[in-house]
N, C-alpha and C. Protein backbone atom coordinates (compact mmCIF):
# COMPACT_ATOMS: atom_id res chain seq x y z
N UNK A 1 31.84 -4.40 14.72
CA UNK A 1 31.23 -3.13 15.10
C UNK A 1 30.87 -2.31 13.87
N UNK A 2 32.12 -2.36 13.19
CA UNK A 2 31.50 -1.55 11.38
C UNK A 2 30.72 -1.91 10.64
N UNK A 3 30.45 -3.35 10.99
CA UNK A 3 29.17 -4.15 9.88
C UNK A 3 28.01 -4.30 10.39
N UNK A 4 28.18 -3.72 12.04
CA UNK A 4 26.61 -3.35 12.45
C UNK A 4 26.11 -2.15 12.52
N UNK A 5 27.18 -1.06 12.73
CA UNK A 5 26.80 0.44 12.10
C UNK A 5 26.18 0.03 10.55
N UNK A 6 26.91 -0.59 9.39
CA UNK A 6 26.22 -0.34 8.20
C UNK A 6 24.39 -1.11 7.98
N UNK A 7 24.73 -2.17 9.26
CA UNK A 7 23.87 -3.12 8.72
C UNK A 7 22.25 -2.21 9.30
N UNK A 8 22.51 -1.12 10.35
CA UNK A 8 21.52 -0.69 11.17
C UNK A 8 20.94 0.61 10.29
N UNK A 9 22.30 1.05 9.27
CA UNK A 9 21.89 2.24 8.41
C UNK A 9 21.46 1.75 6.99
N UNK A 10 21.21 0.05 7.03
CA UNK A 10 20.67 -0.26 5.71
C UNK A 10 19.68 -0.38 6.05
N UNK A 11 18.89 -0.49 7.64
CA UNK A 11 17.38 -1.11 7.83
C UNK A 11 16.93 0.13 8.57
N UNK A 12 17.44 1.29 8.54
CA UNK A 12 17.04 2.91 8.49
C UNK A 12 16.37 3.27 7.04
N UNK A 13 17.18 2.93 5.76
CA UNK A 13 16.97 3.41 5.05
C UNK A 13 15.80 2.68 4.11
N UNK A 14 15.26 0.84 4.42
CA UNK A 14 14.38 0.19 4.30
C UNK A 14 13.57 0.86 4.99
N UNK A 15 13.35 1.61 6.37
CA UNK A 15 12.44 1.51 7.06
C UNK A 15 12.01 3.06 6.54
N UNK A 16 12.80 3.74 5.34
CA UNK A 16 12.57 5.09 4.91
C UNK A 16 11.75 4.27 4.32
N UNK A 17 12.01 3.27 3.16
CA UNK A 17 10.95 3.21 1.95
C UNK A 17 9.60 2.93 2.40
N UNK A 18 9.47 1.96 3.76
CA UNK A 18 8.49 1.59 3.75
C UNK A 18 7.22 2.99 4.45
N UNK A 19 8.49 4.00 5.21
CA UNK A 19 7.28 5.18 5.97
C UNK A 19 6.77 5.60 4.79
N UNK A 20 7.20 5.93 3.42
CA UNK A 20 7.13 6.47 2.22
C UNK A 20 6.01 6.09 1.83
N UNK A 21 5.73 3.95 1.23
CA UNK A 21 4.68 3.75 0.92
C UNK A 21 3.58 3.88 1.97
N UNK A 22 3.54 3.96 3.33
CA UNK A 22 2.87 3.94 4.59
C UNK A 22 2.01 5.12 4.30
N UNK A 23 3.01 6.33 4.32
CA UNK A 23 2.53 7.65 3.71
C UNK A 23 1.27 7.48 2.26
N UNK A 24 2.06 7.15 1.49
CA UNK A 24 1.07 7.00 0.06
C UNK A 24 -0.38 6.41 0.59
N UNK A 25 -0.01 5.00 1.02
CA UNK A 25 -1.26 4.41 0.87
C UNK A 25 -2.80 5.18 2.24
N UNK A 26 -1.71 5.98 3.52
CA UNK A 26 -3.02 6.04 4.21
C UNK A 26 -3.28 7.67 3.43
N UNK A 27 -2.57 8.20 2.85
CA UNK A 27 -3.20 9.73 1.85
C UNK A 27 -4.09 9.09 1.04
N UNK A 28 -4.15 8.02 0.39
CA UNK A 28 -4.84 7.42 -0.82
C UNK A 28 -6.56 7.06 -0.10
N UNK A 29 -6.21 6.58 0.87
CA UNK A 29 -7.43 6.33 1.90
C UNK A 29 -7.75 7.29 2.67
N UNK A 30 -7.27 8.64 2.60
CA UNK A 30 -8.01 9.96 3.61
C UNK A 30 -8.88 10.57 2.24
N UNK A 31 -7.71 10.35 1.23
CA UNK A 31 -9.05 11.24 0.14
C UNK A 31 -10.14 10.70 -0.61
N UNK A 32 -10.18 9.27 -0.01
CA UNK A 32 -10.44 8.30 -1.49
C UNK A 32 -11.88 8.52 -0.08
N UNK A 33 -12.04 8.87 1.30
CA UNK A 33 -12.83 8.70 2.31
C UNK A 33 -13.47 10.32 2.20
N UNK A 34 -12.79 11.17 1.61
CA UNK A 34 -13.02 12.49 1.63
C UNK A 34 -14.39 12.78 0.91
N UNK A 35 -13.48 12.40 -0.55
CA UNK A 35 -14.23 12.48 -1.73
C UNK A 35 -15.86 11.53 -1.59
N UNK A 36 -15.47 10.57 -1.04
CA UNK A 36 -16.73 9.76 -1.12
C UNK A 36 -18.23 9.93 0.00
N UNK A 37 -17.30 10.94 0.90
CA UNK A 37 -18.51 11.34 1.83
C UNK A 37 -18.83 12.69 1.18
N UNK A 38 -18.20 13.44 0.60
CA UNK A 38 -18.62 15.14 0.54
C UNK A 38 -19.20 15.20 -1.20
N UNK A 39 -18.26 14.18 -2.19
CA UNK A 39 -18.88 14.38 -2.95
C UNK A 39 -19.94 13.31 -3.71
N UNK A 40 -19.11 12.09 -3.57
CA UNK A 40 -19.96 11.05 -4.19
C UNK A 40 -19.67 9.85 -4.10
N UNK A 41 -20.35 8.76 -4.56
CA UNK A 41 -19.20 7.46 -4.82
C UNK A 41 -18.71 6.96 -5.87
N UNK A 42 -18.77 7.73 -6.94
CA UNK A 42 -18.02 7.43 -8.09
C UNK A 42 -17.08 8.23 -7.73
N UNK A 43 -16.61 9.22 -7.06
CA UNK A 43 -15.68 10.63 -6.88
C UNK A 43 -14.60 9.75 -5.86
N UNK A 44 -15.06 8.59 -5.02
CA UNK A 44 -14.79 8.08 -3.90
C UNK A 44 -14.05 6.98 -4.68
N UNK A 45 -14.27 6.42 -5.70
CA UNK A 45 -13.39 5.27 -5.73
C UNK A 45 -12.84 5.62 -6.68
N UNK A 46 -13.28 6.98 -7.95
CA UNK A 46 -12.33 7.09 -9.05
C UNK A 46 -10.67 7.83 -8.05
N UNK A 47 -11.01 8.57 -6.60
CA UNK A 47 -9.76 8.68 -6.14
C UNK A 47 -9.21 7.58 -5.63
N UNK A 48 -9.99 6.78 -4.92
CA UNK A 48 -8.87 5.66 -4.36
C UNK A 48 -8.44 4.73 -5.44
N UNK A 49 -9.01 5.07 -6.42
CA UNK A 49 -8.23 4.22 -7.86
C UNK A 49 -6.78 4.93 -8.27
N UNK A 50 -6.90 6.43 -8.25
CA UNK A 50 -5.98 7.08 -8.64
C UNK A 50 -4.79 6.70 -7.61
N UNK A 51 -4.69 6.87 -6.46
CA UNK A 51 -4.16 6.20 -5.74
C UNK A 51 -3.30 5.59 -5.33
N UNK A 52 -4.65 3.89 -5.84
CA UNK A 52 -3.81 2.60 -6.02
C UNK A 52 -2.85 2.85 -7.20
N UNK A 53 -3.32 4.02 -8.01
CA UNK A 53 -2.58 3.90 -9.73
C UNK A 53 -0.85 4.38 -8.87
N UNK A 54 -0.94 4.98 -7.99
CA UNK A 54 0.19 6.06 -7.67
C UNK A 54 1.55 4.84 -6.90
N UNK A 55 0.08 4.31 -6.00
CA UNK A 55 1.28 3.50 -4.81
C UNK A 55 1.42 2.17 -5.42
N UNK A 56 0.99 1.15 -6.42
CA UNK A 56 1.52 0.23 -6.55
C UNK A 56 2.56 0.09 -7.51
N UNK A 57 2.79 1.37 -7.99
CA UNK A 57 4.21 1.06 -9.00
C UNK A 57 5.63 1.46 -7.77
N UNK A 58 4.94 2.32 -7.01
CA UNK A 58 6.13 2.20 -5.40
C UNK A 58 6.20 1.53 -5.20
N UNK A 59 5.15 0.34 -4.76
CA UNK A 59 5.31 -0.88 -4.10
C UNK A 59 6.42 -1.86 -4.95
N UNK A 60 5.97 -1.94 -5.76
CA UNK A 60 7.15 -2.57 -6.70
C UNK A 60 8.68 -2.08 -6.78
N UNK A 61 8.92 -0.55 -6.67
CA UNK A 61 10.21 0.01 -6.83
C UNK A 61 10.81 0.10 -5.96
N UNK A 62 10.21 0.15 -4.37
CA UNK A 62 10.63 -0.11 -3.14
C UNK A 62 11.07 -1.34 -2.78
N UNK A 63 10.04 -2.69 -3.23
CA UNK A 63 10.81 -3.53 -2.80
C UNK A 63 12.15 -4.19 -4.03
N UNK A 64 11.65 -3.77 -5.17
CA UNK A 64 13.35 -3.89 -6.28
C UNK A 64 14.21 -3.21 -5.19
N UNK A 65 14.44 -2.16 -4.92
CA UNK A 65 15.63 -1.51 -3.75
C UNK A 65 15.81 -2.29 -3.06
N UNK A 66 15.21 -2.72 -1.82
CA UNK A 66 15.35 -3.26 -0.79
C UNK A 66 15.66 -4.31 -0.85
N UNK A 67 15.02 -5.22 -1.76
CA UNK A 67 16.10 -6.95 -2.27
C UNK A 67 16.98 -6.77 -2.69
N UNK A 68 17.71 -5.99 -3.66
CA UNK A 68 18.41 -5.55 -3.87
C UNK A 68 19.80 -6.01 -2.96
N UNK A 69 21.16 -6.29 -3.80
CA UNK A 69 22.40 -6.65 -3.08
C UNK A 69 22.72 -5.12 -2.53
N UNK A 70 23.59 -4.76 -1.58
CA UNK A 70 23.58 -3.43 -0.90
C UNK A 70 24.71 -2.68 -1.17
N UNK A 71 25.50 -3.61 -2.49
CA UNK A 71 26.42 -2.49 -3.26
C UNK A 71 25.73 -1.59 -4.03
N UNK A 72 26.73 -0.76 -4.21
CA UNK A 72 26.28 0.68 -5.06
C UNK A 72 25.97 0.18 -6.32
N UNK A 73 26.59 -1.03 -7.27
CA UNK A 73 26.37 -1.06 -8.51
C UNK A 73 24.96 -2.22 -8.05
N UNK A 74 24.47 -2.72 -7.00
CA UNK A 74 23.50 -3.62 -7.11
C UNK A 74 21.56 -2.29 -7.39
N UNK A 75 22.13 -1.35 -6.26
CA UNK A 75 21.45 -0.58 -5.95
C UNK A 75 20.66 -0.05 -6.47
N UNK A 76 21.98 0.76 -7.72
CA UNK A 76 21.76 1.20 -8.84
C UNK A 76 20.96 0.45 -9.80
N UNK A 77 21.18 -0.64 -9.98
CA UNK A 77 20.65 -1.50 -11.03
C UNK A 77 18.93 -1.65 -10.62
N UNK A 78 19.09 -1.93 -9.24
CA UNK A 78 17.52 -2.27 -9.20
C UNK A 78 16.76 -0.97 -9.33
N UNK A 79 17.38 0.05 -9.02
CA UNK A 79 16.31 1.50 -9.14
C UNK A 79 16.09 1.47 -10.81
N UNK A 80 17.31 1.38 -11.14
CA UNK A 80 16.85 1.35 -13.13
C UNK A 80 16.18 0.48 -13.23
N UNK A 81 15.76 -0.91 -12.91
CA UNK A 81 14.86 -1.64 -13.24
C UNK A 81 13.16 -1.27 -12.42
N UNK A 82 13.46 -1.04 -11.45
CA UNK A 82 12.02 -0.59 -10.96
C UNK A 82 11.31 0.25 -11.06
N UNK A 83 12.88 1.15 -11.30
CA UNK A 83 11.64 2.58 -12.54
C UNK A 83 11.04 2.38 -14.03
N UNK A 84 11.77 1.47 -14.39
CA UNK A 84 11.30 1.26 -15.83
C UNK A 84 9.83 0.30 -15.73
N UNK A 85 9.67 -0.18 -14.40
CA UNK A 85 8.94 -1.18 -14.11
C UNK A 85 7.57 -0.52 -13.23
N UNK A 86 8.23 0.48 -12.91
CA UNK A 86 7.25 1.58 -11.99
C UNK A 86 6.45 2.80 -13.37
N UNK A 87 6.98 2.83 -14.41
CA UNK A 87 6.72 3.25 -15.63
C UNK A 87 5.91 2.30 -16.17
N UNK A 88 6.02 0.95 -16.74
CA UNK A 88 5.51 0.24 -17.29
C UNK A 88 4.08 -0.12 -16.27
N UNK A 89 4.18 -0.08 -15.05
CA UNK A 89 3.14 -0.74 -14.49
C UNK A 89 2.16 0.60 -14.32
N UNK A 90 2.33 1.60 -14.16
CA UNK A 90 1.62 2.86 -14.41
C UNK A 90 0.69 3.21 -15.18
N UNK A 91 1.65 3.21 -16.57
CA UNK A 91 1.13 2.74 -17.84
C UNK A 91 -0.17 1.77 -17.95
N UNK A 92 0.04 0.34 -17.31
CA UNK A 92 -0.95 -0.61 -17.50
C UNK A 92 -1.88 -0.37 -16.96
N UNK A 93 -1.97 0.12 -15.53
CA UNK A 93 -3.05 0.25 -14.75
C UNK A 93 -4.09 1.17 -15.13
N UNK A 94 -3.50 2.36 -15.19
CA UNK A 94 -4.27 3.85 -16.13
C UNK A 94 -5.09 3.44 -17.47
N UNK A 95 -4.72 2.71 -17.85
CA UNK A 95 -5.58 1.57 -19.26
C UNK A 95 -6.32 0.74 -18.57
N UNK A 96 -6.01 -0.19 -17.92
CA UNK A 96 -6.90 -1.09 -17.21
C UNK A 96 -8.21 -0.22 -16.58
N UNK A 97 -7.71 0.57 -15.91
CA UNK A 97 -9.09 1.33 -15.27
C UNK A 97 -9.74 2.57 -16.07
N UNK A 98 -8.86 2.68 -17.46
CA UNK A 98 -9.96 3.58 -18.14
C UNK A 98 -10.31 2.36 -18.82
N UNK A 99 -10.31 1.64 -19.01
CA UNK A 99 -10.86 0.67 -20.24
C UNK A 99 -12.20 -0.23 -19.28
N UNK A 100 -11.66 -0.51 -18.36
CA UNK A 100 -12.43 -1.74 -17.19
C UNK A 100 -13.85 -0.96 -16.23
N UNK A 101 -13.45 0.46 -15.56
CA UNK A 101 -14.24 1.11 -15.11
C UNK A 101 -14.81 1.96 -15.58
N UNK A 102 -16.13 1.82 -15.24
CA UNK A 102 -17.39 2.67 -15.64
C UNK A 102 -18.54 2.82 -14.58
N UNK A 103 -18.83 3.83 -14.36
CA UNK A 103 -18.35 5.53 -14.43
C UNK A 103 -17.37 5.83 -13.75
N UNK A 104 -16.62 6.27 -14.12
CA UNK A 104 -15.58 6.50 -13.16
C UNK A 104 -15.14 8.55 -13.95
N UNK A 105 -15.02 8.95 -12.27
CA UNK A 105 -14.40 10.53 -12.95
C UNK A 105 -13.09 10.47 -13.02
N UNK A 106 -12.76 11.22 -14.31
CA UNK A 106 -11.20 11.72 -14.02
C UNK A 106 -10.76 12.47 -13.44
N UNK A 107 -11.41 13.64 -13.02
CA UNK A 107 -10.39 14.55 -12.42
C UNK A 107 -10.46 14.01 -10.81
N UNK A 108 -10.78 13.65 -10.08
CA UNK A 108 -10.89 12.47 -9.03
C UNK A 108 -9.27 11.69 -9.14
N UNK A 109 -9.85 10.91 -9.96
CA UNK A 109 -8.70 10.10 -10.32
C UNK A 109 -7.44 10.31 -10.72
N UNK A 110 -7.25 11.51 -11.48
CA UNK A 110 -5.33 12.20 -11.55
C UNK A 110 -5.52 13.07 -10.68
N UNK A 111 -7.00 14.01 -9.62
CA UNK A 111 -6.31 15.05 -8.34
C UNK A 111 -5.40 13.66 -7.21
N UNK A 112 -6.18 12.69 -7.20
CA UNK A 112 -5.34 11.89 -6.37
C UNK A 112 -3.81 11.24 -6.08
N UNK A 113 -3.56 10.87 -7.80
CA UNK A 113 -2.71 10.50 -8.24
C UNK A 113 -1.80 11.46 -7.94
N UNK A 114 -2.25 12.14 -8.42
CA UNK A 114 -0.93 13.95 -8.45
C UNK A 114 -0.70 14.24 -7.02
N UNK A 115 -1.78 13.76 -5.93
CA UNK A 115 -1.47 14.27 -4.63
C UNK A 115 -0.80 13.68 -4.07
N UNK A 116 -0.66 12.41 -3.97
CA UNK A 116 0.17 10.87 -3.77
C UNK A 116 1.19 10.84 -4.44
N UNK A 117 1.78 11.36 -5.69
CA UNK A 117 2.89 11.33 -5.85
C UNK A 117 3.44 12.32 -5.65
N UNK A 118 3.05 13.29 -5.38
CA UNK A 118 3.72 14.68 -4.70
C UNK A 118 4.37 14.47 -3.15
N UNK A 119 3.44 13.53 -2.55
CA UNK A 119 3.77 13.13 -1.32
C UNK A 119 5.01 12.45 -1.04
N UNK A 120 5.25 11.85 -2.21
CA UNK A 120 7.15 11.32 -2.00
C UNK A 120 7.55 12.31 -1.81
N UNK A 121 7.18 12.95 -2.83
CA UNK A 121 8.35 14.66 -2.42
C UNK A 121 8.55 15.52 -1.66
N UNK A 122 7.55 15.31 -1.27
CA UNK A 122 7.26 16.14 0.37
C UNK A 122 8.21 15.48 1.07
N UNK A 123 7.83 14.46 1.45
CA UNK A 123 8.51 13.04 2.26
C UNK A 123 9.65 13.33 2.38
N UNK A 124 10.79 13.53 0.84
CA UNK A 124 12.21 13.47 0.62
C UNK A 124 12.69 14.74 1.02
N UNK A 125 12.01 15.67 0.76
CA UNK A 125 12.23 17.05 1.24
C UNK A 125 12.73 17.37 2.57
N UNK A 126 11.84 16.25 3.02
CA UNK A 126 11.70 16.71 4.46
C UNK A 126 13.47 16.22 5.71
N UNK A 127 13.81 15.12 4.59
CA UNK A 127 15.14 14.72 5.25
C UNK A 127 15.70 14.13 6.04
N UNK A 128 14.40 13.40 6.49
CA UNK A 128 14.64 12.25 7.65
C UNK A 128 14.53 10.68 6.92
């Protein structure tokens, strides 16, 4: 009975990460749809670039958590690795697409970013 209480509040708290990226990616696609009808289509994909820049280093740090062994010292370990990995892959992408895309706007591309990662915080705030 105690190892299915924990086992039901470990696939609560998987099913947090995944409303989280769920969240990111359809915000990434309301503005990346916003921008591209009202203002342009370079405005349209430099946001859904910003975006992808925001949610695929989640995607990665969510699932380090969630494979993750479900002790505290496993837990721990994978968040330090997926942030350093959610850092590093950040890093690459933001180069890749200033170096790779052309024309692309910036302020498009970090209003998105900044709005999408604000949205975790909203998310966590909120307490469910």
């Amino acid at each position: 009975m105690k190892n299915e209480k924990i086992r039901n509040k470990q696939n609560n708290n998987d099913f947090g990460i995944v409303r989280i990226l769920f969240i990111q990616a359809a915000i990434t696609g309301i503005l990346a749809i916003i921008f591209w009808t009202f203002v342009n289509n370079v405005a349209g994909y430099s946001s859904l670039l910003g975006g992808l820049i925001s949610c695929i280093p989640n995607v990665f740090l969510g699932a380090r958590i969630i494979s993750s062994s479900k002790s505290a010292k496993g837990i721990l370990r994978a968040a330090y690795i997926g942030e350093a990995g959610k850092v590093i892959l950040t890093v690459l992408l933001f180069g890749l697409v200033f170096l790779t895309v052309k024309p692309l706007n910036a302020m498009y591309l970090f209003t998105s970013f900044i709005v999408v990662q604000f949205s975790v915080s909203m998310e966590l705030l909120r307490g469910k």
